[in-house]
Protein backbone atom coordinates (compact mmCIF):
# COMPACT_ATOMS: atom_id res chain seq x y z
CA UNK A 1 12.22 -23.77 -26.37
CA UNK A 2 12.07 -26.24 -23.73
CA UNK A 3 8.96 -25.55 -21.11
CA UNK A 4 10.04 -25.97 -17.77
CA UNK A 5 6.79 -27.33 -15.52
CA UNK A 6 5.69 -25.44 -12.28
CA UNK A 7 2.96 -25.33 -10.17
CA UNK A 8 0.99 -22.60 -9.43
CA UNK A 9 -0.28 -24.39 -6.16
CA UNK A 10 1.85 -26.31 -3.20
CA UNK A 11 -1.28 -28.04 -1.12
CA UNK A 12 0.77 -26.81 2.04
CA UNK A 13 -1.91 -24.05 3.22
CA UNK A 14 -4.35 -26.54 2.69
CA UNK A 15 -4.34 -27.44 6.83
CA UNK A 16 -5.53 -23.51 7.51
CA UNK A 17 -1.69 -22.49 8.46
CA UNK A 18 1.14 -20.98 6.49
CA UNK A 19 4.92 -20.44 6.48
CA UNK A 20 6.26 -17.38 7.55
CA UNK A 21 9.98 -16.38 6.16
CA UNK A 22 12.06 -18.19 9.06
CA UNK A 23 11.35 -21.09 10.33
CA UNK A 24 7.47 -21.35 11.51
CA UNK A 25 3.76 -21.76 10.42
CA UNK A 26 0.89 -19.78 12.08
CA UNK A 27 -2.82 -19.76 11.24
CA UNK A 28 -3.96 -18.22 8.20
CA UNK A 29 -6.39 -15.85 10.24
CA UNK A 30 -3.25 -14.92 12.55
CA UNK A 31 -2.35 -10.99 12.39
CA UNK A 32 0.54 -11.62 10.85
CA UNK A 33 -0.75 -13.07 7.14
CA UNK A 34 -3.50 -11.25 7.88
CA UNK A 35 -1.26 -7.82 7.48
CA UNK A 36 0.45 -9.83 4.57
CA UNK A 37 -2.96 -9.82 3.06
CA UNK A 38 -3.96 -6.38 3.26
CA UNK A 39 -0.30 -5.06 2.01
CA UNK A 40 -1.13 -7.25 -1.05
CA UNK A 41 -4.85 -6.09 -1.41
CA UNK A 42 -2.65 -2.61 -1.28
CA UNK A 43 -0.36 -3.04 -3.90
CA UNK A 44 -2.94 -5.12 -6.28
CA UNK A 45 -5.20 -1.77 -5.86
CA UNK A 46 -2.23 0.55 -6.80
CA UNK A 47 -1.66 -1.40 -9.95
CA UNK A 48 -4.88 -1.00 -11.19
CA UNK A 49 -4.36 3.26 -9.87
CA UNK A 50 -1.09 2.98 -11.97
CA UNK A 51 -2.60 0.68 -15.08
CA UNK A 52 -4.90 4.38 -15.45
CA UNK A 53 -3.04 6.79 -14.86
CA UNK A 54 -2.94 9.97 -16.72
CA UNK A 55 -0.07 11.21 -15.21
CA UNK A 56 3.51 9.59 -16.13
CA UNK A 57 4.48 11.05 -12.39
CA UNK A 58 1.75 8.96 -11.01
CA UNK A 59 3.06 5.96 -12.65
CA UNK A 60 6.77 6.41 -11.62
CA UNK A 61 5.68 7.01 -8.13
CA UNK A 62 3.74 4.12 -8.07
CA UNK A 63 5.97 1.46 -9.27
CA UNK A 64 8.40 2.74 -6.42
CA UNK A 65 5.61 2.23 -3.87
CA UNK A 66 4.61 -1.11 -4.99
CA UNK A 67 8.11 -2.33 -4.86
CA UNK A 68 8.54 -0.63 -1.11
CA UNK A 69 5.00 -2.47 -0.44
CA UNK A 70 6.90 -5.86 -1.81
CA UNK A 71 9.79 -5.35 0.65
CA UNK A 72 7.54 -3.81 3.56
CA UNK A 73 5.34 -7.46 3.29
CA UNK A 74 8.58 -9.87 2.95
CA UNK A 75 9.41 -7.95 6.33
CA UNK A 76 6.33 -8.12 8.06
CA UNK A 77 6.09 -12.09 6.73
CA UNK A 78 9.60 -12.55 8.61
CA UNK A 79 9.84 -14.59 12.04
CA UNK A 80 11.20 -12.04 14.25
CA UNK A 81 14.30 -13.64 14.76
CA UNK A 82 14.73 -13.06 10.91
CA UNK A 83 13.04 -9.67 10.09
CA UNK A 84 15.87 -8.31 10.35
CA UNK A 85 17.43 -9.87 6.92
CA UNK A 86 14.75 -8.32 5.53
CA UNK A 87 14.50 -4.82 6.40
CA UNK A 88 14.92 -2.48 3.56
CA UNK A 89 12.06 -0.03 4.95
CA UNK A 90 13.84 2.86 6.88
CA UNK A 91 13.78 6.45 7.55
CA UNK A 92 15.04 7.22 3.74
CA UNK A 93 12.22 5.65 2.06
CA UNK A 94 9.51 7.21 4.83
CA UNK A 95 11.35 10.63 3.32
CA UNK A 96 11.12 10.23 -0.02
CA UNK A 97 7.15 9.49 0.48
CA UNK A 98 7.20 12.76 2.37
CA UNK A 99 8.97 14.71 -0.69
CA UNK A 100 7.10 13.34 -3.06
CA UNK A 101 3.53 14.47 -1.30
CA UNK A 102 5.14 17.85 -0.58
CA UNK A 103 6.07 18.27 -4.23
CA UNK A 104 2.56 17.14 -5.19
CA UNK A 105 1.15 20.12 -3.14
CA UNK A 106 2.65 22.60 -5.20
CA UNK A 107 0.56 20.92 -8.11
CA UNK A 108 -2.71 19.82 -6.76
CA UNK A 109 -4.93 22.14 -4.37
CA UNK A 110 -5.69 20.59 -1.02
CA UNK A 111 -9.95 20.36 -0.80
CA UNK A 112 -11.21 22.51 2.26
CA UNK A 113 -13.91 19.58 2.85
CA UNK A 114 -14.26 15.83 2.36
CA UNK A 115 -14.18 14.45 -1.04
CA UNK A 116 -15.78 12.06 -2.98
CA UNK A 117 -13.77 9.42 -4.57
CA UNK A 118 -15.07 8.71 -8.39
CA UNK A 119 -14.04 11.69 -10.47
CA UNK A 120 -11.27 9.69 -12.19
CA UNK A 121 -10.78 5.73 -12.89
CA UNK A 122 -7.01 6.23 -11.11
CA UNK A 123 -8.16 8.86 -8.66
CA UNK A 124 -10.84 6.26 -7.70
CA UNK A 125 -8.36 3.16 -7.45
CA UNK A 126 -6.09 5.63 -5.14
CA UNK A 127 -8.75 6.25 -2.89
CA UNK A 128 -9.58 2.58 -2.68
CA UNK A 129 -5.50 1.77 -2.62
CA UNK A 130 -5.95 4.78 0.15
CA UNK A 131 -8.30 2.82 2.27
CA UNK A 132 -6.65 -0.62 2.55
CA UNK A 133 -2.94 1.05 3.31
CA UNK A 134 -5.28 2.96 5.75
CA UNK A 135 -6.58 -0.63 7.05
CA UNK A 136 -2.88 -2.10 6.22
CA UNK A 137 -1.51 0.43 9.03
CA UNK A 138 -3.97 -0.15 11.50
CA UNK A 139 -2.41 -4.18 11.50
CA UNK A 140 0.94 -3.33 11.58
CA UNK A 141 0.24 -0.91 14.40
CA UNK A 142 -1.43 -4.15 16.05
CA UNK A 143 2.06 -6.57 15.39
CA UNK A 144 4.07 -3.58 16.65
CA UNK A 145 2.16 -3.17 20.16
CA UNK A 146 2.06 -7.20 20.28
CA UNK A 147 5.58 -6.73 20.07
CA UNK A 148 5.86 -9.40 17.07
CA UNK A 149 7.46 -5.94 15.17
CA UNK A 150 10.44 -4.17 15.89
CA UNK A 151 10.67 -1.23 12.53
CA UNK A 152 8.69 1.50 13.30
CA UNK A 153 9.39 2.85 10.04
CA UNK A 154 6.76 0.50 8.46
CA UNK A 155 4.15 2.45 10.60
CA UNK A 156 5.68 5.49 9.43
CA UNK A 157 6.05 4.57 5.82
CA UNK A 158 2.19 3.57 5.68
CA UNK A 159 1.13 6.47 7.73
CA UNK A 160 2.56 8.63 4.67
CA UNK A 161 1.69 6.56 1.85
CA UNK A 162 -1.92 7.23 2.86
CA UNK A 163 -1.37 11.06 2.01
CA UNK A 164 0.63 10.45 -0.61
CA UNK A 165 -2.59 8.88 -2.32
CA UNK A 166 -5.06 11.43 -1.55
CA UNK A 167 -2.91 13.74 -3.38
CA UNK A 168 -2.13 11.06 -6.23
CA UNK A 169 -5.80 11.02 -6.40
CA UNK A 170 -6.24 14.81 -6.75
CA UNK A 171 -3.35 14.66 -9.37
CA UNK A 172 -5.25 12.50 -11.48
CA UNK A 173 -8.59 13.64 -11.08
CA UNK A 174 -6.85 16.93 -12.52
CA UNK A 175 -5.01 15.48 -15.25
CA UNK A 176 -8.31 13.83 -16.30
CA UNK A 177 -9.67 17.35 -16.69
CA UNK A 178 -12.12 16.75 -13.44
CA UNK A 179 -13.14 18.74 -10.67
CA UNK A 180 -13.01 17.18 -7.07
CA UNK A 181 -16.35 16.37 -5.94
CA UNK A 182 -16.77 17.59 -2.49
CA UNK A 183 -18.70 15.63 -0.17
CA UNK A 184 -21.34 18.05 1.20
CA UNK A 185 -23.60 18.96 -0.93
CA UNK A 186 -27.01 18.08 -2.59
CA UNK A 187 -28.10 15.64 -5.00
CA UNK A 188 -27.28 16.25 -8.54
C-alpha cells in the first residue's frame, strides 16, 4: 500500500491571522476563531464524556452533538456572505436537544441545590463539556449582537445543549452507581 504524504501543518497561521470559510483572514484573537476555539474545546471535552460513558444513551447522544458542534463551528467559521452554505443548525436540531433532555428527566431526578461535579469520570467531563458550551454561547451571543451572525438557532441550540449536559451528567453519575454530591454541605 502506497503512503500518500500530508502535512499536518500549513505555516499559513504563522503571521497571527487565519482563513475563515469564504474568502478572508482575521486575527487569531478575533471573536470569530475565538468562538471556533471554544466549540472545539466543546466537542474535544464531550469525547472524553462519551470515551466514559456508562450509559450507551449517553454515547448515542453524544456522537449526535459532536457532529451538530462540527456543523455549528463550520457555520460560525463562515464569512457572512457564505454562512449561509453552511447552515445545517435550525429549529429541528434545537428540538431534538429539547426531547432528548425532557426524556432524560423521566430518568434522572433534578437536584434541589447546586451540585458538585466529580461523582463520575463522564459526569465530570459533562460538567466541564457543560462549562465551555456555557462559555461557547456567551461568544456566539457576542458575533450575533456584532451582527457578524445571522442563525439564532446556534444561540438556541447551545443554550439547550448546556441542560442537556447537566442531565447527561446526572445520568451517568447514576449509572456509575453514585449519588450527586450537593454543593452545600460540610467537609467530609
Amino acid at each position: 500500500m502506497e503512503r500518500m504524504s500530508a502535512s499536518f501543518y500549513t505555516k499559513t497561521g504563522d503571521d497571527g491571522y487565519t482563513g475563515l470559510l469564504g474568502a478572508g483572514r482575521v486575527p487569531k484573537y478575533h471573536p470569530r476563531p475565538a468562538a471556533c476555539g471554544t466549540l472545539d474545546e466543546a466537542t474535544a471535552a464531550l469525547g472524553v464524556a462519551r470515551a466514559f460513558a456508562r450509559s450507551p444513551r449517553t454515547v448515542e447522544i453524544l456522537t449526535r452533538v459532536q457532529r451538530d458542534l462540527y456543523n455549528l463551528m463550520a457555520e460560525v467559521a463562515a464569512t457572512p456572505d457564505n454562512a449561509a452554505r453552511f447552515r445545517v443548525i435550525a429549529a429541528p436540531q434545537v428540538a431534538w436537544l429539547e426531547e432528548q433532555t425532557d426524556s432524560l428527566a423521566e430518568m434522572v431526578p433534578m437536584p434541589k441545590e447546586f451540585i458538585l461535579p466529580g461523582d463520575s469520570q463522564a459526569g465530570a467531563f459533562l460538567s466541564l463539556g457543560r462549562t465551555i458550551v456555557r462559555r461557547a454561547e456567551r461568544e456566539i451571543a457576542r458575533l450575533l449582537h456584532m451582527g457578524d451572525l445571522e442563525n439564532a438557532a446556534l444561540l438556541h441550540y447551545l443554550n439547550r445543549l448546556s441542560s442537556l449536559c447537566f442531565a447527561l451528567e446526572l445520568l451517568e453519575n447514576q449509572a456509575a452507581g453514585k449519588d450527586t454530591t450537593i454543593a452545600k454541605g460540610t467537609a467530609p
